[in-house]
N, C-alpha and C. Protein backbone atom coordinates (compact mmCIF):
# COMPACT_ATOMS: atom_id res chain seq x y z
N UNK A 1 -15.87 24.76 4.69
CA UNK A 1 -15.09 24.32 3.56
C UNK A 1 -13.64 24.74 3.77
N UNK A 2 -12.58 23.52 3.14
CA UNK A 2 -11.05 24.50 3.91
C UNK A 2 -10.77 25.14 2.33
N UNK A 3 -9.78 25.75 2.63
CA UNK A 3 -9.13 26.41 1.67
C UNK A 3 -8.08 26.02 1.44
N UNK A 4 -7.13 25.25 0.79
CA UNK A 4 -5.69 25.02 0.63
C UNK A 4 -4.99 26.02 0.17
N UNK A 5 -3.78 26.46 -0.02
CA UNK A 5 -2.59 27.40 -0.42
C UNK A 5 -2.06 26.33 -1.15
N UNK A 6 -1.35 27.82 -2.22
CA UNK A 6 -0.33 26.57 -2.61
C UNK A 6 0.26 26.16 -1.89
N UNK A 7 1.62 27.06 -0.96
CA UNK A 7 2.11 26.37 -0.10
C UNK A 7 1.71 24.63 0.51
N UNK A 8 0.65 24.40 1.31
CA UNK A 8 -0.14 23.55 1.72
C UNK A 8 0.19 22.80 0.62
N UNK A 9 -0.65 22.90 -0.67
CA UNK A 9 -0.68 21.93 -1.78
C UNK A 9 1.07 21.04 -2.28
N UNK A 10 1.60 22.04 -2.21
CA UNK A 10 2.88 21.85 -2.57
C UNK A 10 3.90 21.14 -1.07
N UNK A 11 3.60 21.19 -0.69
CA UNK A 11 3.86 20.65 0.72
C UNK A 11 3.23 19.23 0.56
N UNK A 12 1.97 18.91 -0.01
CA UNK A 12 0.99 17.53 0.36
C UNK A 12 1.83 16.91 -0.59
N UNK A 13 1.94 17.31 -2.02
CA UNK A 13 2.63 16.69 -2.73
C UNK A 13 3.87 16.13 -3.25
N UNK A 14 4.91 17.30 -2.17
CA UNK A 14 6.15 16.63 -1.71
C UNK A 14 6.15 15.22 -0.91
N UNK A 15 5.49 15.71 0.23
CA UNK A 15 5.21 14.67 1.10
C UNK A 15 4.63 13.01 0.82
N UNK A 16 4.01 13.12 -0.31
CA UNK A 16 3.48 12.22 -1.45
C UNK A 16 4.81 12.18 -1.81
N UNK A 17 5.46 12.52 -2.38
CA UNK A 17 6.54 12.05 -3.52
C UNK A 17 7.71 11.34 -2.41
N UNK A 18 7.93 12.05 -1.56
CA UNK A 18 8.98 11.43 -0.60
C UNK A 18 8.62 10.53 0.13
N UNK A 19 7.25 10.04 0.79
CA UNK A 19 6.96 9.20 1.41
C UNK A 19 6.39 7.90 0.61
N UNK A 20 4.75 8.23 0.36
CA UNK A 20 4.51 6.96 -0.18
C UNK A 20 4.58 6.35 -1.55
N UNK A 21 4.90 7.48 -2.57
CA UNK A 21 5.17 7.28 -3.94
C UNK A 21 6.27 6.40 -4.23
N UNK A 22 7.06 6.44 -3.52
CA UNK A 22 8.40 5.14 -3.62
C UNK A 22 7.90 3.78 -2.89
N UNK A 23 6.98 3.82 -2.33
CA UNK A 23 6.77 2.36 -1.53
C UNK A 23 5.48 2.19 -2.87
N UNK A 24 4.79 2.84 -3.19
CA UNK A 24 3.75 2.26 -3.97
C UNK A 24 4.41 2.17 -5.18
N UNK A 25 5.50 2.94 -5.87
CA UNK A 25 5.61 2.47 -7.14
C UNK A 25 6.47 1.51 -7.13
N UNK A 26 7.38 0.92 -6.00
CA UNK A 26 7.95 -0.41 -5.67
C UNK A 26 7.29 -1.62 -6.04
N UNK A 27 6.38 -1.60 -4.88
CA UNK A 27 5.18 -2.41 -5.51
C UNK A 27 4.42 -2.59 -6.48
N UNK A 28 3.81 -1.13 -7.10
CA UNK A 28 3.27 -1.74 -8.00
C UNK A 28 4.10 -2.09 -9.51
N UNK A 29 5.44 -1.75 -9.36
CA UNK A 29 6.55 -2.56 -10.09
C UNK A 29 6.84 -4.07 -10.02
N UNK A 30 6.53 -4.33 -8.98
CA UNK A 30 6.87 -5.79 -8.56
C UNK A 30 5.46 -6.40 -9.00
N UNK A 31 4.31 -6.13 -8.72
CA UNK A 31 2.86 -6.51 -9.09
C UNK A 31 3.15 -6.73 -10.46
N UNK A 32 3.17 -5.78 -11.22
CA UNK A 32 3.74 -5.67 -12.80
C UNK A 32 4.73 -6.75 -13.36
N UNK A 33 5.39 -7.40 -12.56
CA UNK A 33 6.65 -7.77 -13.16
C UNK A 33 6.36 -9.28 -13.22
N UNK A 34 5.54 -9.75 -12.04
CA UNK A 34 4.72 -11.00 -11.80
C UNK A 34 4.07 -10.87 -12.77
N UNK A 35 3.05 -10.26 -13.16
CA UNK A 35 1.76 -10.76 -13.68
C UNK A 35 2.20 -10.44 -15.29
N UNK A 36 3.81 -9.97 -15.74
CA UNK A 36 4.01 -10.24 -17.19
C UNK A 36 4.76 -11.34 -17.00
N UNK A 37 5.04 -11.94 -15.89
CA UNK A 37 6.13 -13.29 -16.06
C UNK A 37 5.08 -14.47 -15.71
N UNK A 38 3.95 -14.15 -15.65
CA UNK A 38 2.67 -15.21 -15.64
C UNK A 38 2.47 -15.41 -13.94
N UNK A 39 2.91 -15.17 -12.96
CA UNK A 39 3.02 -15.88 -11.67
C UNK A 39 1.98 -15.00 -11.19
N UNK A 40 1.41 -14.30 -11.54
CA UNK A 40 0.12 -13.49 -10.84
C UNK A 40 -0.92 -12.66 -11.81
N UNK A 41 -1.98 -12.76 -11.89
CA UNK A 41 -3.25 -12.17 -13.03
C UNK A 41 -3.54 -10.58 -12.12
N UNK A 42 -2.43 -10.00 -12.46
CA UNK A 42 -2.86 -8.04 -11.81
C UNK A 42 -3.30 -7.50 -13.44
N UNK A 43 -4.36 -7.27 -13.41
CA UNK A 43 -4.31 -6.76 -14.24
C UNK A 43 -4.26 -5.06 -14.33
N UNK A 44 -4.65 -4.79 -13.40
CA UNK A 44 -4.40 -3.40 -12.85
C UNK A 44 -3.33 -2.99 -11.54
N UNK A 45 -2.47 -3.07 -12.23
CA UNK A 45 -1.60 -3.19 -10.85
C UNK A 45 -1.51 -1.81 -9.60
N UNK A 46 -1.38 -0.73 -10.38
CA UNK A 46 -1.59 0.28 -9.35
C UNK A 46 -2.69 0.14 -8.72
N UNK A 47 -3.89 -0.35 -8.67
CA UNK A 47 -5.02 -0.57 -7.97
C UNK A 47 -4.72 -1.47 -7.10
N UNK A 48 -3.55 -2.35 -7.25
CA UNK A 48 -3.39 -3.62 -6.54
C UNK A 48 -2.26 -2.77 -5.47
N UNK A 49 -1.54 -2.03 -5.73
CA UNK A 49 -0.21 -1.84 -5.22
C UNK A 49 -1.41 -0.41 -3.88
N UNK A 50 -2.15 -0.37 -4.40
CA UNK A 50 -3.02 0.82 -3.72
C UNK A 50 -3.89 -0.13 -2.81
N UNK A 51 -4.42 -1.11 -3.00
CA UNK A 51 -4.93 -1.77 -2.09
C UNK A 51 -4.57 -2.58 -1.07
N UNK A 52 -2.94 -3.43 -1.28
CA UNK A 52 -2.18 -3.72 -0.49
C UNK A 52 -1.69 -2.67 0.18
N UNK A 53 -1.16 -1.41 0.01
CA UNK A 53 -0.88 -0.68 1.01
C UNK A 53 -1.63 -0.07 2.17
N UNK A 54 -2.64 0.00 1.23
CA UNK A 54 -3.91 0.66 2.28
C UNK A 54 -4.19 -0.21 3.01
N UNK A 55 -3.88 -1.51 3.28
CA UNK A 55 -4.47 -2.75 4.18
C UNK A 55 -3.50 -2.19 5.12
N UNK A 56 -2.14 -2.20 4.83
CA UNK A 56 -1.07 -2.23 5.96
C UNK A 56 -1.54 -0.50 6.84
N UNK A 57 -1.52 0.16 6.03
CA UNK A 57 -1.57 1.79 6.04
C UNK A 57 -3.06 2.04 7.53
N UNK A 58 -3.96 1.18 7.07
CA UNK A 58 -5.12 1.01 7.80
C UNK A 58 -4.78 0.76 9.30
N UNK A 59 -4.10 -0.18 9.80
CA UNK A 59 -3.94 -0.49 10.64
C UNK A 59 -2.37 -0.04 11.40
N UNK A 60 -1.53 0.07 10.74
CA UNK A 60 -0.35 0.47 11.30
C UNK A 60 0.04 2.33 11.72
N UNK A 61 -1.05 3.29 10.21
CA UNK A 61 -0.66 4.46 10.73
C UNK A 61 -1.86 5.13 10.86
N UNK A 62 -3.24 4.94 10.37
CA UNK A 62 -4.12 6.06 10.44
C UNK A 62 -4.37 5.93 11.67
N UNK A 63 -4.66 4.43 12.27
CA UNK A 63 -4.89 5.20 13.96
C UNK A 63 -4.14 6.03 14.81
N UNK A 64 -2.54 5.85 14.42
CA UNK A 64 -1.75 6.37 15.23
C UNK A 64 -2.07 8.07 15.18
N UNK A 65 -2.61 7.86 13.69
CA UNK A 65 -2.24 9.82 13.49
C UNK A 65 -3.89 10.31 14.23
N UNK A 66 -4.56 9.23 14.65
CA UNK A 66 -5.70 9.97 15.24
C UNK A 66 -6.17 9.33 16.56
N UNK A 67 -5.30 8.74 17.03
CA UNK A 67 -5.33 7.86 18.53
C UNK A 67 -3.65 8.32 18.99
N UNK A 68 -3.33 9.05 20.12
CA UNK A 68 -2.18 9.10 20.49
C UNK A 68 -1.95 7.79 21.55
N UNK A 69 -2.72 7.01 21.65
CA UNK A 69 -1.99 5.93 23.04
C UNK A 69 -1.98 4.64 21.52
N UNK A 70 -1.98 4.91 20.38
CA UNK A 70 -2.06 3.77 19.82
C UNK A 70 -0.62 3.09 19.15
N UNK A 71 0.09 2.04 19.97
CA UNK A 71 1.15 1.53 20.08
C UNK A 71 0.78 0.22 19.57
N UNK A 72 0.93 -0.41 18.45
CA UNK A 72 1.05 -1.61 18.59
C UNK A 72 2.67 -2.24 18.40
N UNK A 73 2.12 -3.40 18.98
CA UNK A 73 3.47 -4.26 19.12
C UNK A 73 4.12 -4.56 17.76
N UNK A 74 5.50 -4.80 17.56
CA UNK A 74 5.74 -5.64 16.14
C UNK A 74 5.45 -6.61 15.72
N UNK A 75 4.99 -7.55 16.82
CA UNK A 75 4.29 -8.66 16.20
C UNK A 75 2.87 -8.42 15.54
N UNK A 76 2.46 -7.16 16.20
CA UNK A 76 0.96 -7.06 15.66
C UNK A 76 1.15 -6.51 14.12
N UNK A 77 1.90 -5.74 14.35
CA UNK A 77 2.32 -4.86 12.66
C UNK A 77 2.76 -6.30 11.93
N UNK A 78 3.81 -6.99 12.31
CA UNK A 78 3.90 -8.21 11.23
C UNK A 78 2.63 -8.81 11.12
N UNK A 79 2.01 -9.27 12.04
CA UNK A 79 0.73 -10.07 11.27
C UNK A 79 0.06 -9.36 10.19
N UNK A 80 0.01 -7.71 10.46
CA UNK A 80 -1.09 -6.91 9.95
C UNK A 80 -0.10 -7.08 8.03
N UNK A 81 0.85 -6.90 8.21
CA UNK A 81 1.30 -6.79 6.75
C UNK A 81 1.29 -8.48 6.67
N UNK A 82 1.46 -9.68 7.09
CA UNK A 82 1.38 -10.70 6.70
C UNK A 82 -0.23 -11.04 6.32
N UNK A 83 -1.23 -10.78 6.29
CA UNK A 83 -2.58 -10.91 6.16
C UNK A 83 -2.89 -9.94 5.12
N UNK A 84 -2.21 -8.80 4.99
CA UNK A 84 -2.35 -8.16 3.51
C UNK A 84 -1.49 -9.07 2.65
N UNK A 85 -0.49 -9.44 2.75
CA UNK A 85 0.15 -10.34 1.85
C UNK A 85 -0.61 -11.69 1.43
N UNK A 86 -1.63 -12.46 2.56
CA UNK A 86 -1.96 -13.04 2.33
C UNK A 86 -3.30 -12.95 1.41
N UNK A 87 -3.88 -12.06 1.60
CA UNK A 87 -4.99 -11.23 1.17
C UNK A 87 -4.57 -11.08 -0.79
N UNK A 88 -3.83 -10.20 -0.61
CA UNK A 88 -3.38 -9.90 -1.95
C UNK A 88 -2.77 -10.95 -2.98
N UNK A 89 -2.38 -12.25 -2.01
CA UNK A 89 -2.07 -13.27 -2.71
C UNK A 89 -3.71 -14.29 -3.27
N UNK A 90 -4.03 -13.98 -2.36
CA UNK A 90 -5.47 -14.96 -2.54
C UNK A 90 -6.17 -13.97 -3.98
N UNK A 91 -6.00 -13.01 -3.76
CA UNK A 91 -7.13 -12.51 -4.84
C UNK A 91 -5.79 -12.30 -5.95
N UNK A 92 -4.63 -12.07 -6.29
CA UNK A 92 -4.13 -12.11 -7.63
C UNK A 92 -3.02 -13.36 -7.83
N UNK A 93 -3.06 -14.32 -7.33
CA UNK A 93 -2.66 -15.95 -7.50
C UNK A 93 -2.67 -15.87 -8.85
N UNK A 94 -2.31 -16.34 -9.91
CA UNK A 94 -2.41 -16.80 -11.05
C UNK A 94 -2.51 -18.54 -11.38
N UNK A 95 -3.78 -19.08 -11.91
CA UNK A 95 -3.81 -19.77 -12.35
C UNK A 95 -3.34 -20.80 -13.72
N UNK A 96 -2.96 -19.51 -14.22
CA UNK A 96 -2.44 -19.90 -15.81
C UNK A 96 -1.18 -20.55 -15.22
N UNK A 97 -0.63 -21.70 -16.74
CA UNK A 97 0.46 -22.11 -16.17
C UNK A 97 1.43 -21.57 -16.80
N UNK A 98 2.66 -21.65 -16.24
CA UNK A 98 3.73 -20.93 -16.29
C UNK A 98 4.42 -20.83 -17.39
């Protein structure tokens, strides 16, 4: 079982605040802003802004942080965030009309 410190703790949660807390609350601002101007049905948007990232997050950094030869190209990283985009569009599209 590990033990965390504060230190440690306070460290994870900087690192949270400076890294991905500004890219997720970007998004899930923008998720939000669609789906009150009708152009997308989020109804939970932090779940949405958490699941689009984790698509990109999946493929662009957890291998790196546990595969050191793992380089992908930029074209591969653009597809990988263009297929979450596409992804995230398919499932919160809004049907209602405008």
């Amino acid at each position: 079982m590990w033990r965390v410190n504060d230190d440690e703790t306070l460290m994870t949660r900087m690192q949270f605040q400076l890294g991905k807390l500004p890219y997720f609350t970007s998004v899930q601002q923008y998720l939000e802003s669609e789906h009150e101007a009708g152009n997308a049905d989020v109804p939970d948007a932090g779940s949405a802004a958490n699941q689009f990232l984790g698509m990109i997050a999946n493929y662009v950094l957890w291998p790196r942080m546990l595969l050191t030869d793992w380089n992908p190209t930029a074209s591969d990283v653009r597809y990988a965030v263009e297929q979450a985009v596409e992804t995230t569009l398919a499932r919160y599209t809004s049907d209602r009309p405008a």
